[in-house]
Every structure is written in structure tokens, then in C-alpha cells.
N, C-alpha and C. Protein backbone atom coordinates (compact mmCIF):
# COMPACT_ATOMS: atom_id res chain seq x y z
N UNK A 1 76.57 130.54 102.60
CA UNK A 1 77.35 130.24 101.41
C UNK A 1 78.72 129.72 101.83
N UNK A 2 79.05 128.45 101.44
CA UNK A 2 80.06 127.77 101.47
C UNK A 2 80.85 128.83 100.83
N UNK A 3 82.80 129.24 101.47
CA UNK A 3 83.67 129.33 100.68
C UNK A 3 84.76 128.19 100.54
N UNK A 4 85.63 127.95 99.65
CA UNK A 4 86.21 126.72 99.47
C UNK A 4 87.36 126.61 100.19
N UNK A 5 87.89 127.92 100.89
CA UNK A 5 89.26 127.35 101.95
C UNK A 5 88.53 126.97 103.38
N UNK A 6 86.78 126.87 103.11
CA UNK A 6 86.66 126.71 104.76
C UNK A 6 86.06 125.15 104.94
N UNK A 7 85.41 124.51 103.95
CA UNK A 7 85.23 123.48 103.71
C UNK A 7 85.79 122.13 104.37
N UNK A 8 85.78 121.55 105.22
CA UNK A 8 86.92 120.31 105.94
C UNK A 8 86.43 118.89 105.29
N UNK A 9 87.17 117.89 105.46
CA UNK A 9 86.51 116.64 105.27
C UNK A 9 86.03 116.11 106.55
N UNK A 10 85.41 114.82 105.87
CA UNK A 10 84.88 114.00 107.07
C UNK A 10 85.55 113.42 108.00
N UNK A 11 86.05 112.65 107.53
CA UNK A 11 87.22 111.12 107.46
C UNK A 11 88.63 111.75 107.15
N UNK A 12 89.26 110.23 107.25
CA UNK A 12 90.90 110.04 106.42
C UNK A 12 90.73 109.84 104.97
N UNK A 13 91.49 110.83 104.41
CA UNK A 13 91.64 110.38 102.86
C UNK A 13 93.04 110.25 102.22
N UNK A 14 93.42 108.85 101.67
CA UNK A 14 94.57 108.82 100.81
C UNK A 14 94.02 108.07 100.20
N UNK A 15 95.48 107.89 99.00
CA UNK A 15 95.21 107.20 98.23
C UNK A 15 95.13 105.09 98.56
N UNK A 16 94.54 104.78 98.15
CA UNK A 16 94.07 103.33 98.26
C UNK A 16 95.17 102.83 99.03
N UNK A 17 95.39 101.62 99.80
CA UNK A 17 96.70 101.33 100.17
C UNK A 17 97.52 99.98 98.76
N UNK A 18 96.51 99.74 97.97
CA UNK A 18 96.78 99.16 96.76
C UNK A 18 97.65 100.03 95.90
N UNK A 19 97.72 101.34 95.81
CA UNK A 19 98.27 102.07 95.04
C UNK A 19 97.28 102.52 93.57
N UNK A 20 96.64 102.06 93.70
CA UNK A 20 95.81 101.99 91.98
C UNK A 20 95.45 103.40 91.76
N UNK A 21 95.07 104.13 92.69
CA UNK A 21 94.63 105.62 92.59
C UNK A 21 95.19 106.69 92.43
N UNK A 22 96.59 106.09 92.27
CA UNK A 22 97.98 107.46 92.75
C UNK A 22 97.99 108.17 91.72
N UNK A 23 97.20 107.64 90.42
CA UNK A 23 97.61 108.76 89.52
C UNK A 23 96.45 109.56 89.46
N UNK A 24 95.23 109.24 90.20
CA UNK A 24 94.67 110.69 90.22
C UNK A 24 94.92 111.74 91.73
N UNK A 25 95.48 111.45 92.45
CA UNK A 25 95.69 112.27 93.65
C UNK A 25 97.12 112.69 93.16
N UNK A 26 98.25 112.23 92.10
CA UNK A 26 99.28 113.43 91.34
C UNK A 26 98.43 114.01 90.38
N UNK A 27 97.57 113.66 90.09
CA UNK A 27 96.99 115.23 89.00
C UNK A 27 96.39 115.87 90.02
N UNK A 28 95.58 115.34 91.00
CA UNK A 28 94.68 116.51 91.86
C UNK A 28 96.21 117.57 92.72
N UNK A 29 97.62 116.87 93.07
CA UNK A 29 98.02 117.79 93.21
C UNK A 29 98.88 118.67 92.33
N UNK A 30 98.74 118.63 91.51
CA UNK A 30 99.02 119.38 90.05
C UNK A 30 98.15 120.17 89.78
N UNK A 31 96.80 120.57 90.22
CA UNK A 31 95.39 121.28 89.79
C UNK A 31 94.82 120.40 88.67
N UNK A 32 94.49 119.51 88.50
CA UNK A 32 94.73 118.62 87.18
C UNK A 32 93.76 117.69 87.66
N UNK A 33 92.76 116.76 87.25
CA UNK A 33 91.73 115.89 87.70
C UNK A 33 92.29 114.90 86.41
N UNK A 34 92.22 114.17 86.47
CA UNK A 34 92.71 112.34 85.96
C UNK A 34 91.75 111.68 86.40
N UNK A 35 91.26 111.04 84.64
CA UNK A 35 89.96 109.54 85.19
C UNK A 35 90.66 109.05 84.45
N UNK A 36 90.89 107.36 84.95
CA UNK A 36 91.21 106.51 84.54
C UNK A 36 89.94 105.94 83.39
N UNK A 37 91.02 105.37 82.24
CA UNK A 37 90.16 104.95 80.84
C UNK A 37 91.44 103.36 80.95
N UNK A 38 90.07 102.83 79.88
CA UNK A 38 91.24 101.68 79.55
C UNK A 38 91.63 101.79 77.76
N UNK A 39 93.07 101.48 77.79
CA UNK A 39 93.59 102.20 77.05
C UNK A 39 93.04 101.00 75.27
N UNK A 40 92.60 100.25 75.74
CA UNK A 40 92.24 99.21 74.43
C UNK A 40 90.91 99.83 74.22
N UNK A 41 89.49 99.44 75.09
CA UNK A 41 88.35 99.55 74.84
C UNK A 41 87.72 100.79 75.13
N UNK A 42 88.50 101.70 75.59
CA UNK A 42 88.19 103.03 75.85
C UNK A 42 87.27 103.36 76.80
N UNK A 43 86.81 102.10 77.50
CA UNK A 43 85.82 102.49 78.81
C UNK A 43 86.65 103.40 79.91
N UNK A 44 85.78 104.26 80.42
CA UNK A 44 86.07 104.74 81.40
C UNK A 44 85.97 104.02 83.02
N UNK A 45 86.48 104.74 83.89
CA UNK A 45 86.38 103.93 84.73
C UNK A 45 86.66 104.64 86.22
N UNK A 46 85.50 104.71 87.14
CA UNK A 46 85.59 105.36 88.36
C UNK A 46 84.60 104.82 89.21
N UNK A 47 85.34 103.98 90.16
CA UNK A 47 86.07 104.15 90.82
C UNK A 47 87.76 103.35 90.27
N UNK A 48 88.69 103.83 90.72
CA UNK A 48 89.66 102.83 89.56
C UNK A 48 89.95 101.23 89.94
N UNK A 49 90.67 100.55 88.58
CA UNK A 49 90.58 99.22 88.67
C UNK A 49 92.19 99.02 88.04
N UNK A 50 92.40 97.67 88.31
CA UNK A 50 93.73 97.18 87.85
C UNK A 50 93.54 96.73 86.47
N UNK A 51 92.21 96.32 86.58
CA UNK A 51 91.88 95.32 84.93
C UNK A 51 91.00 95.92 84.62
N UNK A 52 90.52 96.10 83.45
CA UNK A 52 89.11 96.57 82.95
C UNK A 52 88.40 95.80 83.27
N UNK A 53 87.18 95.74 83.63
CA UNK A 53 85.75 94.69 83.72
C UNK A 53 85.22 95.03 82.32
N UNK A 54 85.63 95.47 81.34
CA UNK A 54 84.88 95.64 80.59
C UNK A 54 85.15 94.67 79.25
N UNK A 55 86.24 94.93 78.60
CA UNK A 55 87.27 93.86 77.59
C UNK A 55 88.50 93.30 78.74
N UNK A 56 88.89 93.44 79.61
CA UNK A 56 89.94 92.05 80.60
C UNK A 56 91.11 92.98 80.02
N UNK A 57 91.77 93.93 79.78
CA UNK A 57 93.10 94.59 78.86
C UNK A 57 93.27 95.20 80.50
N UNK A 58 94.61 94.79 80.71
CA UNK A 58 95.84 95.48 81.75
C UNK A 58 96.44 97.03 81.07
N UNK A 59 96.09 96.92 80.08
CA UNK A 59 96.76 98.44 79.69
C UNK A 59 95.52 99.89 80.23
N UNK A 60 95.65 100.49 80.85
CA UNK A 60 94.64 101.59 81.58
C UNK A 60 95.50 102.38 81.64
N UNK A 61 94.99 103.91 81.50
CA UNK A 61 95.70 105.25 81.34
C UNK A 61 95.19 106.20 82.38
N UNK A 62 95.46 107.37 82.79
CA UNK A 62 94.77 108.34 83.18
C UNK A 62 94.84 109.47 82.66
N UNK A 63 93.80 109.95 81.59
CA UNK A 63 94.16 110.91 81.04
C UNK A 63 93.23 112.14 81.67
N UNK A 64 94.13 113.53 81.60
CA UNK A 64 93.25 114.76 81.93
C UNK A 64 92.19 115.08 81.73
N UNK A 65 91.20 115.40 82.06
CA UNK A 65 89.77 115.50 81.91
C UNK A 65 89.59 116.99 82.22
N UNK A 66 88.36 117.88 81.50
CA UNK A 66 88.03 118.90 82.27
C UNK A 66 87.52 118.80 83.43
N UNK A 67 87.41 119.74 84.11
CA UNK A 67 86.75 119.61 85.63
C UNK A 67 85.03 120.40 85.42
N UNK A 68 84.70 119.77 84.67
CA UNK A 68 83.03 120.49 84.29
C UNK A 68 82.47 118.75 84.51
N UNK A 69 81.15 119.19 84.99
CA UNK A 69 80.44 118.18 84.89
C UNK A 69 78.29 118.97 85.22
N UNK A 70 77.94 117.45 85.26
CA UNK A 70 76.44 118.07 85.15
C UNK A 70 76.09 117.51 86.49
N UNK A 71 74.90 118.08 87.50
CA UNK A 71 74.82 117.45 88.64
C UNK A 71 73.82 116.36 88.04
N UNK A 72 73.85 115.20 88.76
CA UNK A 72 73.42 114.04 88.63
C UNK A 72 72.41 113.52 89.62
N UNK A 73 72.34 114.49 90.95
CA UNK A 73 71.70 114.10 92.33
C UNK A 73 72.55 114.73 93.05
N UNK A 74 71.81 115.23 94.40
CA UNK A 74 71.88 116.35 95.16
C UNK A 74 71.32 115.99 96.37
N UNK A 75 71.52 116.25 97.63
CA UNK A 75 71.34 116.21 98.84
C UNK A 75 71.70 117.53 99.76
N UNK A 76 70.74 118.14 100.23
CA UNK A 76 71.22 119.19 101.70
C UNK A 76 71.33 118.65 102.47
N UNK A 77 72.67 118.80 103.45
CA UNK A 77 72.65 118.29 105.00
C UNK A 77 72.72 119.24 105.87
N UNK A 78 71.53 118.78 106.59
CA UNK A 78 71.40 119.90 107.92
C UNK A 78 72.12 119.32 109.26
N UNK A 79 72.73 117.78 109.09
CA UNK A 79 72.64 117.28 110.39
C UNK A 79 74.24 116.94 110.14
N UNK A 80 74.99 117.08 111.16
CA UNK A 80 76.51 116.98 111.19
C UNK A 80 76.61 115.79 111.63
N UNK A 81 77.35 114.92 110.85
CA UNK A 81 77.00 113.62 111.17
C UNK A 81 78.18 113.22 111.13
N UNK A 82 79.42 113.91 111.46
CA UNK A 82 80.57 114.02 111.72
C UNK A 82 81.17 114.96 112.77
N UNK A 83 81.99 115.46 113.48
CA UNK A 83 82.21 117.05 114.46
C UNK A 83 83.07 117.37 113.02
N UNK A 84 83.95 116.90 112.22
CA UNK A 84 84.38 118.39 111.93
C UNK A 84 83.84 118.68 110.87
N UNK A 85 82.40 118.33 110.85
CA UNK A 85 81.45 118.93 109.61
C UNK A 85 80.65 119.86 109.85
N UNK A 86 80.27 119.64 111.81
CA UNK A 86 79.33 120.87 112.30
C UNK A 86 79.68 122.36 111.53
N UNK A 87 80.99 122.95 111.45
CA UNK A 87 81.05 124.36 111.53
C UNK A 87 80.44 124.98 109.85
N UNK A 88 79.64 123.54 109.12
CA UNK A 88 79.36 123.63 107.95
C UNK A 88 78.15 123.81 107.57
N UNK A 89 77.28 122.98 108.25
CA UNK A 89 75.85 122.77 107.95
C UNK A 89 75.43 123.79 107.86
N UNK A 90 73.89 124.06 107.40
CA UNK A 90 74.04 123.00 106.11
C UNK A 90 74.62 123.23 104.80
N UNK A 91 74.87 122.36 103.98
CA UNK A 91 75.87 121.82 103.21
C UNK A 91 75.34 120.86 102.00
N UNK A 92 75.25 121.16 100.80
CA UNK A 92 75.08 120.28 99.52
C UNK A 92 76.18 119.37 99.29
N UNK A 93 75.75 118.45 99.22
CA UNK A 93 76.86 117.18 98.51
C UNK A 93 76.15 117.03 96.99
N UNK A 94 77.11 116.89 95.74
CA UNK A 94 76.56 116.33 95.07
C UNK A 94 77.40 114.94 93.98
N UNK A 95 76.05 114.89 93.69
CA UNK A 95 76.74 113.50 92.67
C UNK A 95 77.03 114.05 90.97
N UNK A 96 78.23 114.03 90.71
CA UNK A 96 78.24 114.67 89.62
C UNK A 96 78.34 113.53 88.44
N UNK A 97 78.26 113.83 87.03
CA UNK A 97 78.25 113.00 85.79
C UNK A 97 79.28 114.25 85.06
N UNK A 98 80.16 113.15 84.65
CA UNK A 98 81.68 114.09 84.15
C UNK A 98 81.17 113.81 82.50
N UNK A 99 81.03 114.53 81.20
CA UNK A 99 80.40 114.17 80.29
C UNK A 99 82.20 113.67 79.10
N UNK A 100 82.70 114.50 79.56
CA UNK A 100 84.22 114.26 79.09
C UNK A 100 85.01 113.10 79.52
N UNK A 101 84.35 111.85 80.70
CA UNK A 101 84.81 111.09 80.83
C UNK A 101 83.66 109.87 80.65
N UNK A 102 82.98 109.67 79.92
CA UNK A 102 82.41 108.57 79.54
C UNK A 102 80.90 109.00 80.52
N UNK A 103 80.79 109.62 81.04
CA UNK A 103 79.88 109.98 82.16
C UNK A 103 79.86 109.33 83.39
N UNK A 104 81.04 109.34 83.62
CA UNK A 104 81.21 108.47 85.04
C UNK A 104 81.07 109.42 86.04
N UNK A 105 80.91 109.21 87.39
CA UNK A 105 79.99 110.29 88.62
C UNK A 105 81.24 110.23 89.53
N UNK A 106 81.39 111.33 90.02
CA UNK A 106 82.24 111.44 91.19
C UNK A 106 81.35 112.42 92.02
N UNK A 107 81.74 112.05 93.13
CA UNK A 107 81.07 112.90 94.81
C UNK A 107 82.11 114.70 94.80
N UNK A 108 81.02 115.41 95.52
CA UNK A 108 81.72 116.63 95.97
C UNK A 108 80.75 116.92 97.19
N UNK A 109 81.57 118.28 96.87
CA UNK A 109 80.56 119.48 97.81
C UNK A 109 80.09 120.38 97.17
N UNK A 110 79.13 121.06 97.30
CA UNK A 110 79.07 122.38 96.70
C UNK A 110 79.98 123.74 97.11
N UNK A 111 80.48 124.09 96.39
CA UNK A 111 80.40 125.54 97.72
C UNK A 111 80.15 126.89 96.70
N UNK A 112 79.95 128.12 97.28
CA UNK A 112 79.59 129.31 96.96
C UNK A 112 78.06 129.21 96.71
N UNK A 113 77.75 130.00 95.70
CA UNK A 113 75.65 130.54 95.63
C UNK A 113 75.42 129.34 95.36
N UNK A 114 74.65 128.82 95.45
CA UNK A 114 73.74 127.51 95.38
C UNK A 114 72.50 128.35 94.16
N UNK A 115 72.07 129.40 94.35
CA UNK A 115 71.52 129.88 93.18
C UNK A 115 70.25 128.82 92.47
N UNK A 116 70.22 128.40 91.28
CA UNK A 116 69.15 127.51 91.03
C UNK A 116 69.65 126.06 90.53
N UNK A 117 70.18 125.69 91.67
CA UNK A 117 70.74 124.29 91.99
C UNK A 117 69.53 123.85 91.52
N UNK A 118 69.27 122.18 90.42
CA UNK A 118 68.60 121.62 90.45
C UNK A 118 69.78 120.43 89.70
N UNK A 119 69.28 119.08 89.27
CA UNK A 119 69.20 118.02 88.55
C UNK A 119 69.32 118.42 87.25
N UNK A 120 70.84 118.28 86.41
CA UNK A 120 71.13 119.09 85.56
C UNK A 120 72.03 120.27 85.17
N UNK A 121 71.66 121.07 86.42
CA UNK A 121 72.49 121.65 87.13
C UNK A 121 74.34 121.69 86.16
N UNK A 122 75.23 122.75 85.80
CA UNK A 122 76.31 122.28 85.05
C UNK A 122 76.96 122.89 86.10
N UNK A 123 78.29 122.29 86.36
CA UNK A 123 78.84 122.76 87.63
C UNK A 123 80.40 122.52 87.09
N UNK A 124 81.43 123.07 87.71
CA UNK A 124 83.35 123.67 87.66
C UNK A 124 83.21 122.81 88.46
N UNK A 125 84.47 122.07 88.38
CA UNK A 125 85.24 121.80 89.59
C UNK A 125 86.59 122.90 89.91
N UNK A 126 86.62 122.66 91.06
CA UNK A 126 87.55 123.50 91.53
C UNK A 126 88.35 122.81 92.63
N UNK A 127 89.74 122.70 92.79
CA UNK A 127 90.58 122.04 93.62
C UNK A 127 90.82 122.67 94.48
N UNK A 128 90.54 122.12 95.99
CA UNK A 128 91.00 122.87 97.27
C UNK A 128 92.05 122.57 97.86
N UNK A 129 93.10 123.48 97.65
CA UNK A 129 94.08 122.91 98.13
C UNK A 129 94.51 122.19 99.14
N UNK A 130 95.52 121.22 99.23
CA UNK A 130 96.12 121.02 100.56
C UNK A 130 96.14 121.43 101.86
N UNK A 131 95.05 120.92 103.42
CA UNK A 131 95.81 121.92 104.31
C UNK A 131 95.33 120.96 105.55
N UNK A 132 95.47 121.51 106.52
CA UNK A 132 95.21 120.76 107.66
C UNK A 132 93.51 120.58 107.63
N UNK A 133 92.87 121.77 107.07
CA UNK A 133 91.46 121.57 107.10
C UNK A 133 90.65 120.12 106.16
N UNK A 134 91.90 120.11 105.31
CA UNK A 134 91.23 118.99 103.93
C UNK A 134 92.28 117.63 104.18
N UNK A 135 93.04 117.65 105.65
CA UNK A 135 93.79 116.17 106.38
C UNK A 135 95.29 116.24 105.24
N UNK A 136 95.50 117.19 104.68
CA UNK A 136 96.84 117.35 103.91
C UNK A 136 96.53 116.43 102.65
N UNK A 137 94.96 116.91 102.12
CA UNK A 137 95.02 116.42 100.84
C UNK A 137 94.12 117.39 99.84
N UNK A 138 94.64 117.21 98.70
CA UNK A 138 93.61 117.87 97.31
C UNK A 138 92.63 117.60 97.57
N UNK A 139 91.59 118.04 97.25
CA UNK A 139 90.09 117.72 97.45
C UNK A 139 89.44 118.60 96.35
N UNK A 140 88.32 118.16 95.37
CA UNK A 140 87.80 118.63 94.71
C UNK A 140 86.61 119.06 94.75
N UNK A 141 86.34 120.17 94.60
CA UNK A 141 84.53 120.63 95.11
C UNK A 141 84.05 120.90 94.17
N UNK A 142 82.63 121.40 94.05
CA UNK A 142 81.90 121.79 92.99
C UNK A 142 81.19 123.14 93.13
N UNK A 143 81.35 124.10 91.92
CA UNK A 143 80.75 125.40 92.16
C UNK A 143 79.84 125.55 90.74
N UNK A 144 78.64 126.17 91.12
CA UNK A 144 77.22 126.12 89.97
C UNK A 144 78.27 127.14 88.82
N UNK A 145 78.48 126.98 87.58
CA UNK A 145 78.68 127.55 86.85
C UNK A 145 78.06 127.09 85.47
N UNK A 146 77.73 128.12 84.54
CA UNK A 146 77.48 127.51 83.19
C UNK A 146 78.28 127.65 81.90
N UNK A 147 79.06 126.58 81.48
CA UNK A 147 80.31 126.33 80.89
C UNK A 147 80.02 125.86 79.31
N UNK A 148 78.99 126.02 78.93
CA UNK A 148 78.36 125.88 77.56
C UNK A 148 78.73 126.50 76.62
């Protein structure tokens, strides 16, 4: 069982070197998750954009979102396909569908009981804080809860 201060990333993570993302890595360090919407046609939008692809409107917001979502797809990894992922395996990644943001999918981890993980699945997010383990950034994981 995954706990969430032991969790590391893969890679380097900041925000874009475009800047376009900064306002969800200040809500992630606020405890706070931000999806960008566009503020005319109300599409949502993740991964973020400067313009909508959807109606062409420059006006885009990021408004607070809950951190609940439904799992969408799921993977166990047994194979460390990184070193500072070994001290993890194995390890659920999943693909989540945020229903409060248009149903747009963002990536995690699982951590704690895995319990009766399936497709559907309603899952918390939960923010891990800042530390040398997460490269000095927020990081958001996912824990099985039912929030109905």
C-alpha cells in the first residue's frame, strides 16, 4: 500500500516554459486544483491552451474544481522504468475523468487500499505536498473513495 509522503516522481516537473499552466500549479500550491475553461463557450480544457480550439475566444479562466473524479483506465506497474520509481513498484497509475470539469482526464497515482479498484472506480484527489521526493513540486494523487 502506497502512502502519499512516500510516492516520488519520474522526471522534471514545472510549469510549461510558455507560462500557460501557472495558474494551475498556484492552485495546486494553495491545496486547490484549477482546470482551465474558456470563459465564452464554456469548454473545458486539459491539457491547457492560449486559445480555445473550440469557439477561437482568448478569454480562458481557471476556475476551482473539486478534486473527485471517476477512474477512466488503470494500469499496474511492476517494472521500474525509471530508478527513482523502483522503491515503489508495484504501483497503479490512473487515468481519471473529472465530472465537475466537463470530463476532462488528468493522470495520477494511486496510493493507499487499492480495495475494489475497477473502471468507474470514484476516487479524492489529494495533494502531495512539496518536497525533494516530488522535485519541489505539488503533485496530485488519487485515493479510492466514495464521494456520492
Amino acid at each position: 500500500m502506497l502512502k502519499l509522503d512516500e510516492i516520488p516522481v519520474a522526471t522534471a516537473i514545472d510549469p510549461r516554459p510558455d507560462g500557460v499552466d501557472i495558474p494551475f500549479w498556484e492552485g495546486m500550491n494553495n491545496g486547490e486544483l484549477h482546470m482551465q475553461r474558456c470563459s465564452s463557450c464554456k469548454t473545458w480544457w486539459w491539457s491547457p491552451v492560449w486559445r480555445c480550439n473550440e469557439c477561437g475566444s482568448w478569454d480562458l479562466e481557471w476556475p476551482e474544481v473539486p478534486m473527485r473524479g471517476i477512474v477512466y483506465s488503470w494500469v499496474r506497474t511492476h517494472q521500474p522504468f525509471v530508478p527513482a520509481m523502483a522503491s515503489i513498484v508495484p504501483y497503479v497509475s490512473l487515468l481519471v475523468e473529472l465530472p465537475d470539469a466537463g470530463n476532462r482526464r488528468i493522470f495520477g497515482i494511486l496510493f493507499g487500499e487499492e480495495g475494489t479498484l475497477e473502471i468507474g472506480s470514484e476516487v479524492t484527489g489529494v495533494i502531495q505536498p512539496a518536497s525533494d521526493l516530488t522535485r519541489g513540486m505539488p503533485i496530485l494523487r488519487w485515493k479510492l473513495e466514495d464521494w456520492k
